[in-house]
PDB file of N, CA and C in Angstrom:
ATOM      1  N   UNK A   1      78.631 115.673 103.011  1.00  0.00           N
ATOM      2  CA  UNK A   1      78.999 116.893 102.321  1.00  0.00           C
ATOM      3  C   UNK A   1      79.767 116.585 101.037  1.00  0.00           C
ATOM      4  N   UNK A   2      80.716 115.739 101.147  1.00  0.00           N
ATOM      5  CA  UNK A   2      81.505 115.123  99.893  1.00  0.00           C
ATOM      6  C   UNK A   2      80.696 114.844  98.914  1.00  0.00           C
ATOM      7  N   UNK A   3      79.260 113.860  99.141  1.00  0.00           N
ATOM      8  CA  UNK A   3      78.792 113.659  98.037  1.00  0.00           C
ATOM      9  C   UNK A   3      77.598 114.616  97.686  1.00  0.00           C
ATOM     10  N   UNK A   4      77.368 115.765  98.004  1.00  0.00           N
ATOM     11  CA  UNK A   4      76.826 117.015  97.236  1.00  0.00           C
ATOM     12  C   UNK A   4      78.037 117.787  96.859  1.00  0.00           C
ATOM     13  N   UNK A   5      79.129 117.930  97.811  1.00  0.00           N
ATOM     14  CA  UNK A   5      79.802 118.737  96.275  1.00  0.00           C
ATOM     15  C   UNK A   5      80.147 117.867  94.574  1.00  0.00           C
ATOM     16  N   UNK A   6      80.040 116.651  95.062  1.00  0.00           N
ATOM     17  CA  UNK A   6      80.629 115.853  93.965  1.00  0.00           C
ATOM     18  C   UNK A   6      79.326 115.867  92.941  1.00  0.00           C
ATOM     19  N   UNK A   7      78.136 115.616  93.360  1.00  0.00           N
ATOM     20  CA  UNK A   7      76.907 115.708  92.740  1.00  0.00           C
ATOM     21  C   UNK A   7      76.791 117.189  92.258  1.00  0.00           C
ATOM     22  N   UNK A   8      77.112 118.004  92.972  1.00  0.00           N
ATOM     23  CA  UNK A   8      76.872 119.757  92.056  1.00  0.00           C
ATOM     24  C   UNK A   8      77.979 120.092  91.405  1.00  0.00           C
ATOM     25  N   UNK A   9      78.992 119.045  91.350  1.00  0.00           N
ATOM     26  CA  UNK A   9      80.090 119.466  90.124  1.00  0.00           C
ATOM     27  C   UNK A   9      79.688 118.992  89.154  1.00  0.00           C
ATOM     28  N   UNK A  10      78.969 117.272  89.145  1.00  0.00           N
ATOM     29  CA  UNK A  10      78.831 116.399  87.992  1.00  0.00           C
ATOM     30  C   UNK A  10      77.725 117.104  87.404  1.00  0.00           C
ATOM     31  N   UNK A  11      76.502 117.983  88.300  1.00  0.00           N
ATOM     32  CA  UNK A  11      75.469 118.546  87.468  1.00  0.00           C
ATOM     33  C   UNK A  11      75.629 119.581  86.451  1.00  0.00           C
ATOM     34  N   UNK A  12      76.290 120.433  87.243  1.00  0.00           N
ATOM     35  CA  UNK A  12      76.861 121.634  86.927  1.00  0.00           C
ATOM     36  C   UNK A  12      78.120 121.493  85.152  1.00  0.00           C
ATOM     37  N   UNK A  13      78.697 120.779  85.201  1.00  0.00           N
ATOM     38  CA  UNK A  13      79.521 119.923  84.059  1.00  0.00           C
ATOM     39  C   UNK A  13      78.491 119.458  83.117  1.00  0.00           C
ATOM     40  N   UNK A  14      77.438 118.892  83.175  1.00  0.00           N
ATOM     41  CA  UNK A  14      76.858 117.834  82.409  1.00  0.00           C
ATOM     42  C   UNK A  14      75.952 119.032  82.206  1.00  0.00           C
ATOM     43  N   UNK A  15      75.046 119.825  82.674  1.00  0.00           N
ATOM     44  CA  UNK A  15      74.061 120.994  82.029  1.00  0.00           C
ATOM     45  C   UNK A  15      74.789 121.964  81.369  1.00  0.00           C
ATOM     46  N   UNK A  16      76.018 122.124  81.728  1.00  0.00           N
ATOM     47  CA  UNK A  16      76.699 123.215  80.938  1.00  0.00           C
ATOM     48  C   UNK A  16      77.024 122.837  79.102  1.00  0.00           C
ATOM     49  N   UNK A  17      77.263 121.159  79.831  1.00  0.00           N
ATOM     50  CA  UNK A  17      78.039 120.567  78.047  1.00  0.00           C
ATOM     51  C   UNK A  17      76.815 120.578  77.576  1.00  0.00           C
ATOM     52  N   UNK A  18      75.845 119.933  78.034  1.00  0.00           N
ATOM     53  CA  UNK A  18      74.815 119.483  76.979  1.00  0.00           C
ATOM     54  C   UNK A  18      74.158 120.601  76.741  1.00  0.00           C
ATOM     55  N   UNK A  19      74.166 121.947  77.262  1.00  0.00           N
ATOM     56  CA  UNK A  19      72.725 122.731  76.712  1.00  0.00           C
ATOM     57  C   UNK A  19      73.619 123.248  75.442  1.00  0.00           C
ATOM     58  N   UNK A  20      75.406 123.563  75.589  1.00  0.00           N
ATOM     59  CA  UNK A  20      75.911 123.818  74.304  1.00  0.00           C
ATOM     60  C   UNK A  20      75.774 123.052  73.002  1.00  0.00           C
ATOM     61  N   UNK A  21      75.629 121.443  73.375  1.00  0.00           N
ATOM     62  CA  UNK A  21      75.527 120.846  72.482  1.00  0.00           C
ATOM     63  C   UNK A  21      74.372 120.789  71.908  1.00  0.00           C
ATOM     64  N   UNK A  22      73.243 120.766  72.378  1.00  0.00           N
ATOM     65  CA  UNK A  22      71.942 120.659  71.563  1.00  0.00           C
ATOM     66  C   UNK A  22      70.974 122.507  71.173  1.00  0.00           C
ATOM     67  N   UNK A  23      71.933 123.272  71.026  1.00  0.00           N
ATOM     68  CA  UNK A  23      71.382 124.498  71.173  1.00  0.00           C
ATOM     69  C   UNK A  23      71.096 124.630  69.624  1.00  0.00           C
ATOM     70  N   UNK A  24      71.966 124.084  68.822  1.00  0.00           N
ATOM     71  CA  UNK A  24      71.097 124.385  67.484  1.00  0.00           C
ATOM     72  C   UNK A  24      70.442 123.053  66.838  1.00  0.00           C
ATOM     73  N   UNK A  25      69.808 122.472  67.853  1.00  0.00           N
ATOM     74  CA  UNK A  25      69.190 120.667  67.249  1.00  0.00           C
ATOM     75  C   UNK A  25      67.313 121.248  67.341  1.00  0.00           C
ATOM     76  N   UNK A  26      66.547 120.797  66.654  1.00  0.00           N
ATOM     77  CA  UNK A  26      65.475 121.502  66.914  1.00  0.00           C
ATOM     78  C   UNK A  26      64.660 120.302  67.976  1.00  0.00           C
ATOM     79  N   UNK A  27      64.688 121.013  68.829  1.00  0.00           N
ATOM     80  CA  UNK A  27      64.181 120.147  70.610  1.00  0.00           C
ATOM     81  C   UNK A  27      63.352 121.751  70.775  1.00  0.00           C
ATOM     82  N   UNK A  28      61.361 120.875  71.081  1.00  0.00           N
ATOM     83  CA  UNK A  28      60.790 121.885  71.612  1.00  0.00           C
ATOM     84  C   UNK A  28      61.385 122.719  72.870  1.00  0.00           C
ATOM     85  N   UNK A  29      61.324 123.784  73.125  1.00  0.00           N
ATOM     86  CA  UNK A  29      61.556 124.514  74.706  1.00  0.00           C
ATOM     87  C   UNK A  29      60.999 124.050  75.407  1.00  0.00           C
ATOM     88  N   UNK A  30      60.014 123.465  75.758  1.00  0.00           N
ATOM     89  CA  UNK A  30      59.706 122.803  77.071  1.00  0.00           C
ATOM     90  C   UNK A  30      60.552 121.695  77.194  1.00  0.00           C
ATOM     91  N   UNK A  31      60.779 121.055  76.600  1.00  0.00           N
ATOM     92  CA  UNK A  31      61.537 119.994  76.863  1.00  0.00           C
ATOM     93  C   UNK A  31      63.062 119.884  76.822  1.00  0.00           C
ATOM     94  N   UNK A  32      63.715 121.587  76.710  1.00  0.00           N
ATOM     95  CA  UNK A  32      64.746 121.315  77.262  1.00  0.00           C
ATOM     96  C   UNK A  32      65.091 121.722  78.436  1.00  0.00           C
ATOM     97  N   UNK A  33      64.390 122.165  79.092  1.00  0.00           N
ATOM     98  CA  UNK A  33      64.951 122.068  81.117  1.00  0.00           C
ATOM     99  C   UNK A  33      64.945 120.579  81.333  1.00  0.00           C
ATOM    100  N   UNK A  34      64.198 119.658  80.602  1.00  0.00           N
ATOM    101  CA  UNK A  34      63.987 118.644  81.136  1.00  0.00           C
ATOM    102  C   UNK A  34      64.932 117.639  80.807  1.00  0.00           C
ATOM    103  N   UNK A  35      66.107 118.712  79.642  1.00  0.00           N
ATOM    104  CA  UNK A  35      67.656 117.447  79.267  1.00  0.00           C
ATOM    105  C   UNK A  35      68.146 118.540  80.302  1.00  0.00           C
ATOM    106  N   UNK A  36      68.243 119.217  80.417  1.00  0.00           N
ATOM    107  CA  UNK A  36      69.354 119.426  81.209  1.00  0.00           C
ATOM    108  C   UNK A  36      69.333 118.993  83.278  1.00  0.00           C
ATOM    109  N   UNK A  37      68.193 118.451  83.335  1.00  0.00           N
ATOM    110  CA  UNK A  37      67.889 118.236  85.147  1.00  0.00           C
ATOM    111  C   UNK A  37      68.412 116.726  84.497  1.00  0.00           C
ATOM    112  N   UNK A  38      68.644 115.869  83.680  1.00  0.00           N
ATOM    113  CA  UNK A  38      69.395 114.459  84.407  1.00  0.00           C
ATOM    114  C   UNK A  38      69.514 113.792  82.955  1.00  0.00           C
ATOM    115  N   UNK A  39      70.157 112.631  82.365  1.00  0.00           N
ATOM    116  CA  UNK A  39      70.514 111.653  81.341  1.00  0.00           C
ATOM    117  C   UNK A  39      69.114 111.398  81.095  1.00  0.00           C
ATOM    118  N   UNK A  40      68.775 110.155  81.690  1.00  0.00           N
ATOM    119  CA  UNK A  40      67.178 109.745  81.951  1.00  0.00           C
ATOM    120  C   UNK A  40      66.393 110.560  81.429  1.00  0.00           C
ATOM    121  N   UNK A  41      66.251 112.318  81.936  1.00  0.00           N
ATOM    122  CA  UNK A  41      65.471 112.970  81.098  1.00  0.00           C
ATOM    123  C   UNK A  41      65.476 113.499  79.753  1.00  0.00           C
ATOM    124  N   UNK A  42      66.895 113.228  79.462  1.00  0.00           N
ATOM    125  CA  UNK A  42      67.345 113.999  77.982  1.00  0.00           C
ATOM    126  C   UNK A  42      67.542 112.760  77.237  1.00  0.00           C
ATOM    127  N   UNK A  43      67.488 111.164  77.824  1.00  0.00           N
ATOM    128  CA  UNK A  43      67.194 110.133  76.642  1.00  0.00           C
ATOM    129  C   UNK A  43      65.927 110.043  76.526  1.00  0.00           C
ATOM    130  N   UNK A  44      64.999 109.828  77.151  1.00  0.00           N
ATOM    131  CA  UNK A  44      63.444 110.425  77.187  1.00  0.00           C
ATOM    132  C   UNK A  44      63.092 111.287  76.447  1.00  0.00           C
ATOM    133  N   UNK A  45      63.312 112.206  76.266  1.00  0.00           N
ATOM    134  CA  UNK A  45      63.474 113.461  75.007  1.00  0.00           C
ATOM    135  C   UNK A  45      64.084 112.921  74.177  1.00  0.00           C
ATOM    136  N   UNK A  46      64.726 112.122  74.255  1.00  0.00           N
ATOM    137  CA  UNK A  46      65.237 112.077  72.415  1.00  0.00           C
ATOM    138  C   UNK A  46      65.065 110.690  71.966  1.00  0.00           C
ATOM    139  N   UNK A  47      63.838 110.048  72.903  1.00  0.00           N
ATOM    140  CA  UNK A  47      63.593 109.095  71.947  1.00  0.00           C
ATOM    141  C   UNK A  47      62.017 109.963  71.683  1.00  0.00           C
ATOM    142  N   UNK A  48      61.589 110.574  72.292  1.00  0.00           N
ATOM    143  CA  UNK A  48      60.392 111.620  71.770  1.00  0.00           C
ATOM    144  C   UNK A  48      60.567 112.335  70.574  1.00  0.00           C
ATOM    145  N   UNK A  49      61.676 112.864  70.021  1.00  0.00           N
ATOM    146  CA  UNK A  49      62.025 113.593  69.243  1.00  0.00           C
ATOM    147  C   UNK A  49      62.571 112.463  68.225  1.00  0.00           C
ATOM    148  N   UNK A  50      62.888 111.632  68.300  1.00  0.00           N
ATOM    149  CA  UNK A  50      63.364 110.592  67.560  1.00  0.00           C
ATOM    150  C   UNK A  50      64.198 111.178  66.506  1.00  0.00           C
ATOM    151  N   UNK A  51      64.406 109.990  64.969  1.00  0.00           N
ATOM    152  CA  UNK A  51      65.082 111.056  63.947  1.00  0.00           C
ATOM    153  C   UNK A  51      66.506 111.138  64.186  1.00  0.00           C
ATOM    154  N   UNK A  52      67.099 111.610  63.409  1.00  0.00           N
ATOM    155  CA  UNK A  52      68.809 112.068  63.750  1.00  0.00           C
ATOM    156  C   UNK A  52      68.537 113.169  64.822  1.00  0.00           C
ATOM    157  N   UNK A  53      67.770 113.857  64.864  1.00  0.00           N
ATOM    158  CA  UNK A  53      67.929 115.190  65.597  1.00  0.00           C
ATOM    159  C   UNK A  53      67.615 114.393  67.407  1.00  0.00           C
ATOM    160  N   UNK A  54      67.036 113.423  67.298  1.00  0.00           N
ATOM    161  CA  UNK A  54      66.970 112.915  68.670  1.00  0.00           C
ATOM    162  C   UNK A  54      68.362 111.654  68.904  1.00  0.00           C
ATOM    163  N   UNK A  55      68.299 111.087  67.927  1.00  0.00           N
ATOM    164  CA  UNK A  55      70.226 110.275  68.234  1.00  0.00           C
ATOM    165  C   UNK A  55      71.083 111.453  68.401  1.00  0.00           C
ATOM    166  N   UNK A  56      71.254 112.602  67.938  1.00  0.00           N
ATOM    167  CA  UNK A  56      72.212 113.619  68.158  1.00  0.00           C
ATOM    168  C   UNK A  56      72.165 114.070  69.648  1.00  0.00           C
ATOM    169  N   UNK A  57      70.918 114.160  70.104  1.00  0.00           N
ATOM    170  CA  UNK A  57      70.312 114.505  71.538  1.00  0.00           C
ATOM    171  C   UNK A  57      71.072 113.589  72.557  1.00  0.00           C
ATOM    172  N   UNK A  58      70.773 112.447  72.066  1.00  0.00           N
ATOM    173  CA  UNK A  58      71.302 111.242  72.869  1.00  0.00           C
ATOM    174  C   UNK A  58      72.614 110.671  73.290  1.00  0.00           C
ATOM    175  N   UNK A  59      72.996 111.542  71.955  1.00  0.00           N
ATOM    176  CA  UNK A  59      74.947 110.999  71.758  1.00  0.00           C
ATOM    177  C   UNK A  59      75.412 112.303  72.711  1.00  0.00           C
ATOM    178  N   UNK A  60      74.979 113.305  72.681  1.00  0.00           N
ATOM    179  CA  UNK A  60      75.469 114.874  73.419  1.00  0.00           C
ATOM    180  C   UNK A  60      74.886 114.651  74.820  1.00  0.00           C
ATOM    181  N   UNK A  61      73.863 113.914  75.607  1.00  0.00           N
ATOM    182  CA  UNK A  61      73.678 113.945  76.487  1.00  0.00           C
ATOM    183  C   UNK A  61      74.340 112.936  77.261  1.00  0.00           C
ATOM    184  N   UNK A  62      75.003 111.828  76.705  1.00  0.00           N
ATOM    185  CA  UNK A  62      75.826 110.941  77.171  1.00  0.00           C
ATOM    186  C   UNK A  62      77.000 111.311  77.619  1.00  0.00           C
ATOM    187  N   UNK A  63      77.604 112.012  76.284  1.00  0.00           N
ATOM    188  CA  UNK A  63      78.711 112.411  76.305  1.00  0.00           C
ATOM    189  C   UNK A  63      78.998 113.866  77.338  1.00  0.00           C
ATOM    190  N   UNK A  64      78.256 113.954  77.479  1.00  0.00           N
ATOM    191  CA  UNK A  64      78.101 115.838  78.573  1.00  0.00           C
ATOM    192  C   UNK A  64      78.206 114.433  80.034  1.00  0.00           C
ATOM    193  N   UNK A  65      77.218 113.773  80.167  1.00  0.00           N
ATOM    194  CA  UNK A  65      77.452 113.077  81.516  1.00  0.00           C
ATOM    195  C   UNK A  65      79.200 112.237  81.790  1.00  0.00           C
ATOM    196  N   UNK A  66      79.252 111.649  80.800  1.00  0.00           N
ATOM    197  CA  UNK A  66      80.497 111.079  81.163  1.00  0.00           C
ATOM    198  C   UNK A  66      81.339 112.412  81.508  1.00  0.00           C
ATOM    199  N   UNK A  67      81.323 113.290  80.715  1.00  0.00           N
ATOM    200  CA  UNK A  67      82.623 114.535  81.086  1.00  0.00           C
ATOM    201  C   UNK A  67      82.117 114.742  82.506  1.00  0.00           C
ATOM    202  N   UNK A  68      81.014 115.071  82.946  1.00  0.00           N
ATOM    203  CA  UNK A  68      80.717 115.400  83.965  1.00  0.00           C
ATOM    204  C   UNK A  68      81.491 114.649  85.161  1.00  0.00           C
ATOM    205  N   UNK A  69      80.903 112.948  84.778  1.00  0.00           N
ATOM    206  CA  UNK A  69      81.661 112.051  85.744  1.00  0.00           C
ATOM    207  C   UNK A  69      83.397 112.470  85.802  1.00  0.00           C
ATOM    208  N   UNK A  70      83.942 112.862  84.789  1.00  0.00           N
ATOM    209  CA  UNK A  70      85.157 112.733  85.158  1.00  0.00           C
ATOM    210  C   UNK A  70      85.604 113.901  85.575  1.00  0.00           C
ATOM    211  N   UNK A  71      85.018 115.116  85.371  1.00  0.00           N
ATOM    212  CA  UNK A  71      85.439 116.351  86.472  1.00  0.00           C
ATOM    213  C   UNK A  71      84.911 115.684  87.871  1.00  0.00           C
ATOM    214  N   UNK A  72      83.803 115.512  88.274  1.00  0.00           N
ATOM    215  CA  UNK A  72      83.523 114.724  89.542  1.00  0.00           C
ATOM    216  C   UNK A  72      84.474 114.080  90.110  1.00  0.00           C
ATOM    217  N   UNK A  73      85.210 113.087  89.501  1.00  0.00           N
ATOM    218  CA  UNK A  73      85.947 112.545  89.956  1.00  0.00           C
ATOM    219  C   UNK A  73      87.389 113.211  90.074  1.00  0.00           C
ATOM    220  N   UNK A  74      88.004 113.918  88.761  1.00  0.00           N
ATOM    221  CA  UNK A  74      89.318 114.392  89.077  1.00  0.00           C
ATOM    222  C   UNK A  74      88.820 115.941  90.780  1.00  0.00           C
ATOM    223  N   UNK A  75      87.922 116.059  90.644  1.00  0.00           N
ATOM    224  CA  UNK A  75      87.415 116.890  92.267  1.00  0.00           C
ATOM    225  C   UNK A  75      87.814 116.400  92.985  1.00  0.00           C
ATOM    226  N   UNK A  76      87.281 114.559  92.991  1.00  0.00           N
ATOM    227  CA  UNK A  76      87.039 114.266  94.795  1.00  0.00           C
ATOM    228  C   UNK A  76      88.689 113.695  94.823  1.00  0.00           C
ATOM    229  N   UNK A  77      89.239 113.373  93.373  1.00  0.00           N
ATOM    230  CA  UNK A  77      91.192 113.165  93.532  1.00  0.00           C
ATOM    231  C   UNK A  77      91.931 113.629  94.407  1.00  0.00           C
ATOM    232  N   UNK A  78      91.401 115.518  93.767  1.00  0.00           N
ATOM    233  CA  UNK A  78      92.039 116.718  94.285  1.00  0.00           C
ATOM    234  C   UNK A  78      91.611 116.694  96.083  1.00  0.00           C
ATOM    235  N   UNK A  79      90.248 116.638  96.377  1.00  0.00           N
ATOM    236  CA  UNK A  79      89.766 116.813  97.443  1.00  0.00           C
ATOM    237  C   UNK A  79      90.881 115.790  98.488  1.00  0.00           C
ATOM    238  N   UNK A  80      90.632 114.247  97.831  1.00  0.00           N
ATOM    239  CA  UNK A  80      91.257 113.536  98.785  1.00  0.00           C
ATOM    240  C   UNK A  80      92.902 113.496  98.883  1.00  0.00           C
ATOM    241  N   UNK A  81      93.635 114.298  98.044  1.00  0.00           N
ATOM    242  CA  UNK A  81      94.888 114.693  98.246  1.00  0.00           C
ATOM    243  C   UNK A  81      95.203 115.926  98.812  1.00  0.00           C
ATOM    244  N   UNK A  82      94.204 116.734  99.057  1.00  0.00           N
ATOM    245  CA  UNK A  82      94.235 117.600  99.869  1.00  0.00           C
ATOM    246  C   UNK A  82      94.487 117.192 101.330  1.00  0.00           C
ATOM    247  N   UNK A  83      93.297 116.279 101.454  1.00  0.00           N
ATOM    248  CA  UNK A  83      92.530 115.922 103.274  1.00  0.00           C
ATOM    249  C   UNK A  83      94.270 114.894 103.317  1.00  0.00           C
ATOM    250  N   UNK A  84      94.807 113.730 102.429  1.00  0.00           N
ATOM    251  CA  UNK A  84      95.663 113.467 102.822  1.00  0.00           C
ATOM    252  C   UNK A  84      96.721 114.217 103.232  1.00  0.00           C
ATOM    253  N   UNK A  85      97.149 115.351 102.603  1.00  0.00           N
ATOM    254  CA  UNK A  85      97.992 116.322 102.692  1.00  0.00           C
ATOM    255  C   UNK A  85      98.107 117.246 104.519  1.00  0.00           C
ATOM    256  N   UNK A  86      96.705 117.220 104.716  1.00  0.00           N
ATOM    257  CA  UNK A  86      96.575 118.261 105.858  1.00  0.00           C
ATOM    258  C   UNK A  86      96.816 117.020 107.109  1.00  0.00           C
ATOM    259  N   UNK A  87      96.089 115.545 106.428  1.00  0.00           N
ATOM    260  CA  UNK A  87      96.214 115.111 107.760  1.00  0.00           C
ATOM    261  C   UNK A  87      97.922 114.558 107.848  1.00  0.00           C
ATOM    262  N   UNK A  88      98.703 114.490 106.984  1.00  0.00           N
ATOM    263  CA  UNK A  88     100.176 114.085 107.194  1.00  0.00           C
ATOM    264  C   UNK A  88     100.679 115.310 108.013  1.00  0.00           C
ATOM    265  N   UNK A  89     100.650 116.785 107.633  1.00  0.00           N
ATOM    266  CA  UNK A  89     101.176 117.810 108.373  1.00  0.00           C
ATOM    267  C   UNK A  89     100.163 118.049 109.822  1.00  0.00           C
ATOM    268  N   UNK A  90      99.482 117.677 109.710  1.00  0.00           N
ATOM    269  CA  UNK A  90      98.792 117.802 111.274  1.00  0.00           C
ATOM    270  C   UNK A  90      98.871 116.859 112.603  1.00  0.00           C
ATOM    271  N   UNK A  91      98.486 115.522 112.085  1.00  0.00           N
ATOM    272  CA  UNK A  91      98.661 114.583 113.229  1.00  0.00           C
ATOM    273  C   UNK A  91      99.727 114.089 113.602  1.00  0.00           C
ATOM    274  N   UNK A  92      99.313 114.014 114.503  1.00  0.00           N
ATOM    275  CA  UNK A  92     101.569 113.801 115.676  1.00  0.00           C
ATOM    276  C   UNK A  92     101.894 112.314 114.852  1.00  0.00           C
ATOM    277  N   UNK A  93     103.395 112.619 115.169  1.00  0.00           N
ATOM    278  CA  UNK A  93     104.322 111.901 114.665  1.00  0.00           C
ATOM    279  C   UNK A  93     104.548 110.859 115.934  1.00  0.00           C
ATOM    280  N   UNK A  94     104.252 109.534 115.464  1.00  0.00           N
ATOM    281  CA  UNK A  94     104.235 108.475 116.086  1.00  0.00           C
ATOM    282  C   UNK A  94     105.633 107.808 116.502  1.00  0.00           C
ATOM    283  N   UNK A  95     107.057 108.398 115.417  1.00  0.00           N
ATOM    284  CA  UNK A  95     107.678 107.798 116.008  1.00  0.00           C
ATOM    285  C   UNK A  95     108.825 108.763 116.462  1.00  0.00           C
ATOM    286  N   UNK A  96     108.622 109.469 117.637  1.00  0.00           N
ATOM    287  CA  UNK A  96     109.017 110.337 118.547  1.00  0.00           C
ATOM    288  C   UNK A  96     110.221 109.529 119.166  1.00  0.00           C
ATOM    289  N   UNK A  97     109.708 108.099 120.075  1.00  0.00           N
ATOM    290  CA  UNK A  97     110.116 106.977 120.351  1.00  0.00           C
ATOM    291  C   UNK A  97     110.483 105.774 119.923  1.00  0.00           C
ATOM    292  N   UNK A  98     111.636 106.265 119.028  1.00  0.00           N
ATOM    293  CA  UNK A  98     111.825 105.064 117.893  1.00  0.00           C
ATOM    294  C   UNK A  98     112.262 103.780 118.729  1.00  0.00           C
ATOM    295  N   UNK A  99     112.959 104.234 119.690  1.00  0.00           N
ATOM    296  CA  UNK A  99     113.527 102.754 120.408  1.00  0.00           C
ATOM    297  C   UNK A  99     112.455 101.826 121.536  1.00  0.00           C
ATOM    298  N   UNK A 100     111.129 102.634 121.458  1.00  0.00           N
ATOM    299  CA  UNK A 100     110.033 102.036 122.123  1.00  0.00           C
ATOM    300  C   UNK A 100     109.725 101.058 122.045  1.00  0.00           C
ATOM    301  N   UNK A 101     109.537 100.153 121.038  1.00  0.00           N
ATOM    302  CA  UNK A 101     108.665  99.362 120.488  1.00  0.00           C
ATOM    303  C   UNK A 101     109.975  98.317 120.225  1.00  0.00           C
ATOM    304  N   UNK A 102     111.303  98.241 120.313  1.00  0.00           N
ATOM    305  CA  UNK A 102     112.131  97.112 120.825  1.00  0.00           C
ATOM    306  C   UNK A 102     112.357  96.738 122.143  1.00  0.00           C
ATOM    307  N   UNK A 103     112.220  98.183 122.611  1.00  0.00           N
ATOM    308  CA  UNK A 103     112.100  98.110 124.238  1.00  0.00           C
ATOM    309  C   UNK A 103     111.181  96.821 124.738  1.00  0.00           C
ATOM    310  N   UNK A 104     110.054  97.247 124.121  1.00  0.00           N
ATOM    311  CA  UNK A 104     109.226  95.765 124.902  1.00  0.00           C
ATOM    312  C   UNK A 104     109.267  94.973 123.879  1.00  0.00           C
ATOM    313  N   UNK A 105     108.992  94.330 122.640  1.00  0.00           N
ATOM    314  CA  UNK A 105     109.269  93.420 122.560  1.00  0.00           C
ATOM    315  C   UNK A 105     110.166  92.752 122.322  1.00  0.00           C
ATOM    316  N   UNK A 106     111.314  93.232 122.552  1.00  0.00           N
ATOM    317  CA  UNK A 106     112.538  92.969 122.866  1.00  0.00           C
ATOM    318  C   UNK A 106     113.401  92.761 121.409  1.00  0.00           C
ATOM    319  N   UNK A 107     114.548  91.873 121.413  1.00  0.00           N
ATOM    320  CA  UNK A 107     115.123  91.503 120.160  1.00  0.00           C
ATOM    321  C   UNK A 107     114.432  90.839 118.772  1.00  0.00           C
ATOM    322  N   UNK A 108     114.834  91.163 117.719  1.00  0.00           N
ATOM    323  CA  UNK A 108     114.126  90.280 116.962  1.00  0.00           C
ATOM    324  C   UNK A 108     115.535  89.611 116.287  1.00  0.00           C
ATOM    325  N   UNK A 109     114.551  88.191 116.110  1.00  0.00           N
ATOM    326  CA  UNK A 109     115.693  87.038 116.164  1.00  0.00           C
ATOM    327  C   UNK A 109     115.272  86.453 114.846  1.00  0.00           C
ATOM    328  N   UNK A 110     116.490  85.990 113.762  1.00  0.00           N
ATOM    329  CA  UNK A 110     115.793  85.283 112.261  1.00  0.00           C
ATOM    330  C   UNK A 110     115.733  84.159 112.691  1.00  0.00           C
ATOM    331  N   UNK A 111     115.520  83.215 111.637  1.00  0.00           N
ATOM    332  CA  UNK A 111     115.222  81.652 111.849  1.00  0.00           C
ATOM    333  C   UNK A 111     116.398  80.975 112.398  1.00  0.00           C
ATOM    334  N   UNK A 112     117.498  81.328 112.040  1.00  0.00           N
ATOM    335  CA  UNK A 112     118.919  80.601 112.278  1.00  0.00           C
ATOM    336  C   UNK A 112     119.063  80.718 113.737  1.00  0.00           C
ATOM    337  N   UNK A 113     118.670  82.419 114.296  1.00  0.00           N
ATOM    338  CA  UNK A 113     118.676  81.927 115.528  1.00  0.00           C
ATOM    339  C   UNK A 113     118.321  81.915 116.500  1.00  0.00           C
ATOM    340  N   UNK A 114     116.253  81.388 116.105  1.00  0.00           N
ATOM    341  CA  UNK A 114     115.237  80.686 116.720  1.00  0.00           C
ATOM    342  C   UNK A 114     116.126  79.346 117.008  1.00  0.00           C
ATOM    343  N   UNK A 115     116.458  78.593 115.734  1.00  0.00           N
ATOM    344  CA  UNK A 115     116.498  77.425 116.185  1.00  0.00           C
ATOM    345  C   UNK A 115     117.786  77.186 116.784  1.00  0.00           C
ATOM    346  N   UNK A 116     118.697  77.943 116.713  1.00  0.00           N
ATOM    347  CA  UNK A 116     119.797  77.747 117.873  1.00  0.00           C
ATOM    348  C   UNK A 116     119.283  77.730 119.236  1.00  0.00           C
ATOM    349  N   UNK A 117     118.442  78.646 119.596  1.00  0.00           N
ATOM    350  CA  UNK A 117     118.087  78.810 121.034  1.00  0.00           C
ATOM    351  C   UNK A 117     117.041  78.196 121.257  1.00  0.00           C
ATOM    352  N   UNK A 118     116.353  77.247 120.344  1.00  0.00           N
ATOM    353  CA  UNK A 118     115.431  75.994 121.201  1.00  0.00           C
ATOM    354  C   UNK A 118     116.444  74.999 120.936  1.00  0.00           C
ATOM    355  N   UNK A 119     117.614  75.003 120.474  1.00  0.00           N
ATOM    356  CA  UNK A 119     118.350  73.591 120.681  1.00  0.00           C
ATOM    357  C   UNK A 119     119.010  73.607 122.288  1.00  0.00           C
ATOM    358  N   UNK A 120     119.298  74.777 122.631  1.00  0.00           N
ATOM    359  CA  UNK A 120     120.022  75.551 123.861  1.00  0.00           C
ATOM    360  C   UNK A 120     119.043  75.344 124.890  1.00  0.00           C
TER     361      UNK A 120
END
């Protein structure tokens, strides 16, 4: 599920930038559904269209994907500081029994006096 919402944010970001950006570049109409469904298809188109008007294509369809990537990513940030968030207030608190875990393994001893008590 994580990686379709992350994929319909990055799409959703990247068709929005790029159809603003190339709306006054002269790119036949058929061939622009076909920049806005993926990179691949809108560098494909603009080496078809070649010319400045297809490097312009190319520089706006890059640049619409990278923005894309980085809403994608500041998402799944948010997402995974969320899920951290719910699981700190939800799952039990482990140390209920703080004195448990000296209980059995008993004292802890530094080096000074390990080696007192194998001289003993």
């Amino acid at each position: 599920m994580g990686v379709a919402v992350l994929g319909s944010v990055l799409y959703s970001t990247y068709a929005d930038s790029v159809e603003g950006s190339v709306s006054g570049l002269p790119i036949p109409e058929a061939a622009r559904g076909a920049i806005t469904d993926s990179l691949a298809a809108a560098i494909q188109v603009a080496q078809q269209v070649g010319g400045p008007a297809g490097g312009q294509l190319a520089e706006a369809a890059r640049e619409a994907f990278v923005e894309g990537m980085g809403v994608a990513t500041l998402t799944a940030v948010g997402l995974m500081l969320a899920a951290a968030m719910v699981a700190a207030i939800t799952l039990p608190n482990k140390a209920e029994h703080p004195g448990l875990m000296t209980e059995r393994a008993g004292p802890v001893m530094n080096s000074n006096q390990l080696r007192s008590s194998e001289r003993s």
